[in-house]
Protein backbone atom coordinates (compact mmCIF):
# COMPACT_ATOMS: atom_id res chain seq x y z
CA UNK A 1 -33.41 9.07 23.47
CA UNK A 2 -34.23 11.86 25.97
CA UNK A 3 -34.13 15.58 25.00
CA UNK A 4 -30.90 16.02 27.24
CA UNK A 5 -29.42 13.51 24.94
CA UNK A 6 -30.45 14.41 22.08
CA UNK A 7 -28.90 17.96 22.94
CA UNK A 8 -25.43 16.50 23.94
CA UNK A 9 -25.41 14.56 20.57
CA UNK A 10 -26.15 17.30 18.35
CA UNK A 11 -24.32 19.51 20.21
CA UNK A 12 -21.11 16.70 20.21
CA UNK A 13 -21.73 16.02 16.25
CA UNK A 14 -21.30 19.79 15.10
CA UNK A 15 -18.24 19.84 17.02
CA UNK A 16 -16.87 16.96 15.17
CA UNK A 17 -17.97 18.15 12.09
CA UNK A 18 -16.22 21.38 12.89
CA UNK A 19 -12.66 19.41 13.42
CA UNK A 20 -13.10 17.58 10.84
CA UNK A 21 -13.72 20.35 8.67
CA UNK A 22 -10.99 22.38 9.98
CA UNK A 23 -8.41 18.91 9.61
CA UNK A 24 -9.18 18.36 6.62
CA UNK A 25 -10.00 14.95 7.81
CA UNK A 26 -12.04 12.41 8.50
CA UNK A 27 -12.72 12.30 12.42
CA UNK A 28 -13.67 9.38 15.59
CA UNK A 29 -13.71 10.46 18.83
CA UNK A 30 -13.09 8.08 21.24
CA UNK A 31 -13.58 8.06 24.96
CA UNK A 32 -13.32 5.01 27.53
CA UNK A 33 -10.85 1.85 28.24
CA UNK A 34 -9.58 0.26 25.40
CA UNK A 35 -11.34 -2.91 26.53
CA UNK A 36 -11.77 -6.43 23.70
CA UNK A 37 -14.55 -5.36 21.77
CA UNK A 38 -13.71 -1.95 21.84
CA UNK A 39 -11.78 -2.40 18.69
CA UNK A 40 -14.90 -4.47 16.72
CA UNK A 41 -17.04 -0.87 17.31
CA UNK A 42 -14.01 1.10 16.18
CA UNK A 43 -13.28 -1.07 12.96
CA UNK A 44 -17.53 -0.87 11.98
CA UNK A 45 -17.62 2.94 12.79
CA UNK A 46 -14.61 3.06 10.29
CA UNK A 47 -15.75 1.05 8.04
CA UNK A 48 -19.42 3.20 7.55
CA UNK A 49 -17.87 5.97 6.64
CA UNK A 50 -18.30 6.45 3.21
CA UNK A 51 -16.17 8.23 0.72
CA UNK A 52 -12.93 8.28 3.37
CA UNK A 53 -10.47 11.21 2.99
CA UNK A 54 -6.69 10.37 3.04
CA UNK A 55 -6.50 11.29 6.66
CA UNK A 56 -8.48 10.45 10.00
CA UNK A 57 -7.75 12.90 13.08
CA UNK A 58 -8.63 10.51 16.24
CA UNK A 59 -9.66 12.41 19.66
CA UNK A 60 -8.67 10.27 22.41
CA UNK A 61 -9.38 10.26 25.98
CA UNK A 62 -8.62 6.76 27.58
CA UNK A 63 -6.93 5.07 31.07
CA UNK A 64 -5.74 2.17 28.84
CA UNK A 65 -6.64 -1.01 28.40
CA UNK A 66 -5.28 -4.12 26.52
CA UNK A 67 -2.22 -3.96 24.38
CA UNK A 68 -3.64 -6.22 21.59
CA UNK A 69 -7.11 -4.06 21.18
CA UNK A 70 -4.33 -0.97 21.12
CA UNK A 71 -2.44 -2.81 18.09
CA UNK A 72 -5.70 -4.10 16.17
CA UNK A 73 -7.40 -0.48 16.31
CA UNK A 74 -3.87 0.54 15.04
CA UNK A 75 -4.15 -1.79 12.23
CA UNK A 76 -7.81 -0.96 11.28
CA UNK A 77 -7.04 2.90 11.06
CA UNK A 78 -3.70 2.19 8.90
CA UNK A 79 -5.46 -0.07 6.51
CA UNK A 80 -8.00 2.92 5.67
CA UNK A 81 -6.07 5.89 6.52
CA UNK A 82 -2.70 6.80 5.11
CA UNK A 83 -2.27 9.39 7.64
CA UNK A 84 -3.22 8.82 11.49
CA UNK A 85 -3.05 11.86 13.68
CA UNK A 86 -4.36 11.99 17.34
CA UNK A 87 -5.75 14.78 19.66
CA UNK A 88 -5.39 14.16 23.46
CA UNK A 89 -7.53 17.00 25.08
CA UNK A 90 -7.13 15.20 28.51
CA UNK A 91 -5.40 11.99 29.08
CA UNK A 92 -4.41 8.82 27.21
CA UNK A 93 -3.00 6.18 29.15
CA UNK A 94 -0.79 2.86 29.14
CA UNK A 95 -2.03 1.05 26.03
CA UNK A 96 -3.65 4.25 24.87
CA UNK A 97 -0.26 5.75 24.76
CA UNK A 98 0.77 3.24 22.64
CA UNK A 99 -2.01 3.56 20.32
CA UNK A 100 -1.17 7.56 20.38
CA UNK A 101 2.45 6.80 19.54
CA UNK A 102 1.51 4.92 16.43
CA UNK A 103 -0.03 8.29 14.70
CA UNK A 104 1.71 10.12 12.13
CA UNK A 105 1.02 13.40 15.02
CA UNK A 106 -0.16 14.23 18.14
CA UNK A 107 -1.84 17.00 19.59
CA UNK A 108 -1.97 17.48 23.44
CA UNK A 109 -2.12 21.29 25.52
CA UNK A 110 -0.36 22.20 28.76
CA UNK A 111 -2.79 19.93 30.21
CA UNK A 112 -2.54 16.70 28.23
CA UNK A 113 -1.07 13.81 29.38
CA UNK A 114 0.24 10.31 28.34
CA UNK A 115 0.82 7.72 31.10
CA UNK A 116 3.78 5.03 31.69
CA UNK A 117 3.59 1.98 29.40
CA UNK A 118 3.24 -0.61 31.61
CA UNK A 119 1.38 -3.88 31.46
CA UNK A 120 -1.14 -4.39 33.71
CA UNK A 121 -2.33 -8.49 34.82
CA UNK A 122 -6.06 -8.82 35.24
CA UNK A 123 -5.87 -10.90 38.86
CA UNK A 124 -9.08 -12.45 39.91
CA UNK A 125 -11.59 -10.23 40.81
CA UNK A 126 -11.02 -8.24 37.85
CA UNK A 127 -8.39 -6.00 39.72
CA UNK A 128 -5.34 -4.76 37.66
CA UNK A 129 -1.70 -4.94 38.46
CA UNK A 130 1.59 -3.52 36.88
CA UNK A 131 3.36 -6.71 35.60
CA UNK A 132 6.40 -4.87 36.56
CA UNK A 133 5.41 -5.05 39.83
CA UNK A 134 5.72 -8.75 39.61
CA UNK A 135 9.19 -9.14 38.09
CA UNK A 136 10.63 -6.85 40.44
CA UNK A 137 9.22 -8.63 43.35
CA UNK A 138 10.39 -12.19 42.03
CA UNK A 139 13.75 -10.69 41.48
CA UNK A 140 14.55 -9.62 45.21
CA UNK A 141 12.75 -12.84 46.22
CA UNK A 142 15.71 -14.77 43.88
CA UNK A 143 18.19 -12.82 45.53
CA UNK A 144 17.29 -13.02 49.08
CA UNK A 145 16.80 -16.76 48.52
CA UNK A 146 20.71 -16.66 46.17
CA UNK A 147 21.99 -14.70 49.76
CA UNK A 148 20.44 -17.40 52.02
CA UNK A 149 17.79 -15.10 53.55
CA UNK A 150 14.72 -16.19 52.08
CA UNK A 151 11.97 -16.75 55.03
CA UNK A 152 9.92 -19.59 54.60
CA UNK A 153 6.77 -17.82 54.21
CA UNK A 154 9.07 -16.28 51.15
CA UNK A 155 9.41 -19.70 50.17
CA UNK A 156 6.22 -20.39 50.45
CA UNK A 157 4.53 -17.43 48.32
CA UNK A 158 7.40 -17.83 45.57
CA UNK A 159 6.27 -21.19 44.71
CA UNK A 160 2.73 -20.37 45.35
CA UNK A 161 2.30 -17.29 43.04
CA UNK A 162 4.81 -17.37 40.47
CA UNK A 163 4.66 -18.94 37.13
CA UNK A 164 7.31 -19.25 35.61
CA UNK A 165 5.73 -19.39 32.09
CA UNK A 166 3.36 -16.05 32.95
CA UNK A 167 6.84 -14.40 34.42
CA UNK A 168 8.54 -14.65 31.13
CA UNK A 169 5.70 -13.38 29.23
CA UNK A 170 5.57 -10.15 31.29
């Protein structure tokens, strides 16, 4: 480690030591996309800590991520931790907003943000999409085909790009 980051570190651990001294809890700070994996680091940082307290004050700064990492971090932190509480100094996003919503509090400023809940699709490439987007668009494409208007490049690109199956489970 370089003496820059040796600085930050130190300089980041007293600060968590100072919240969680001043919670009266244990404390994780986490900052990134709630990506698979994500909750496998969160679950062994959890699990070293050794004599837990009762609570564990998460400080969260995240665009989102995956829905199912959201709900197996959730599940990690309530199996150890009766109470949950989060602190959003910036933003936490989409999935992260669901894992805020499942704390017991939540602690944001003037400043602090949660986003829209609103599944994104991982299209090839690795690009992300609102699966909203998707419905709405096969929707008008039903009803401009139920009013006779459907173009056959319409056609065309409804039978090309829409699953049925992957429809419903948006």
């Amino acid at each position: 480690m370089t003496d820059s980051n040796a600085i930050v570190e130190t300089q980041l651990n007293e600060r968590l030591m100072q919240l969680a001294k001043e919670m009266s809890a244990d404390v994780l700070s986490f900052c990134g996309p709630i990506y698979y994996g994500i909750d496998e680091l969160i679950r062994d940082a959890i699990e070293s800590i050794k004599n837990k307290r009762d609570k564990l004050v998460i400080l969260l700064e995240t665009p989102g991520g995956y829905i199912e990492v959201a709900k197996r971090i959730v599940d990690t932190v309530r199996h150890h931790f009766n109470i949950v509480e989060f602190i959003v100094p910036n933003h936490a996003m989409s999935a992260g907003t669901v894992l805020v919503m499942s704390g017991d509090a939540i602690y944001m400023d003037y400043f602090s943000v949660l986003g829209p809940i609103d599944p994104q699709i991982e299209r090839p490439g690795g690009s992300m999409v609102p699966g909203l987007g998707y419905l709405i668009k096969y929707d008008r494409l039903i009803e401009k085909s139920r009013a006779g208007k459907l173009t056959t490049a319409e056609l065309h690109y409804l039978v090309e790009r829409f699953d049925p199956a992957e429809l419903y489970s948006y």
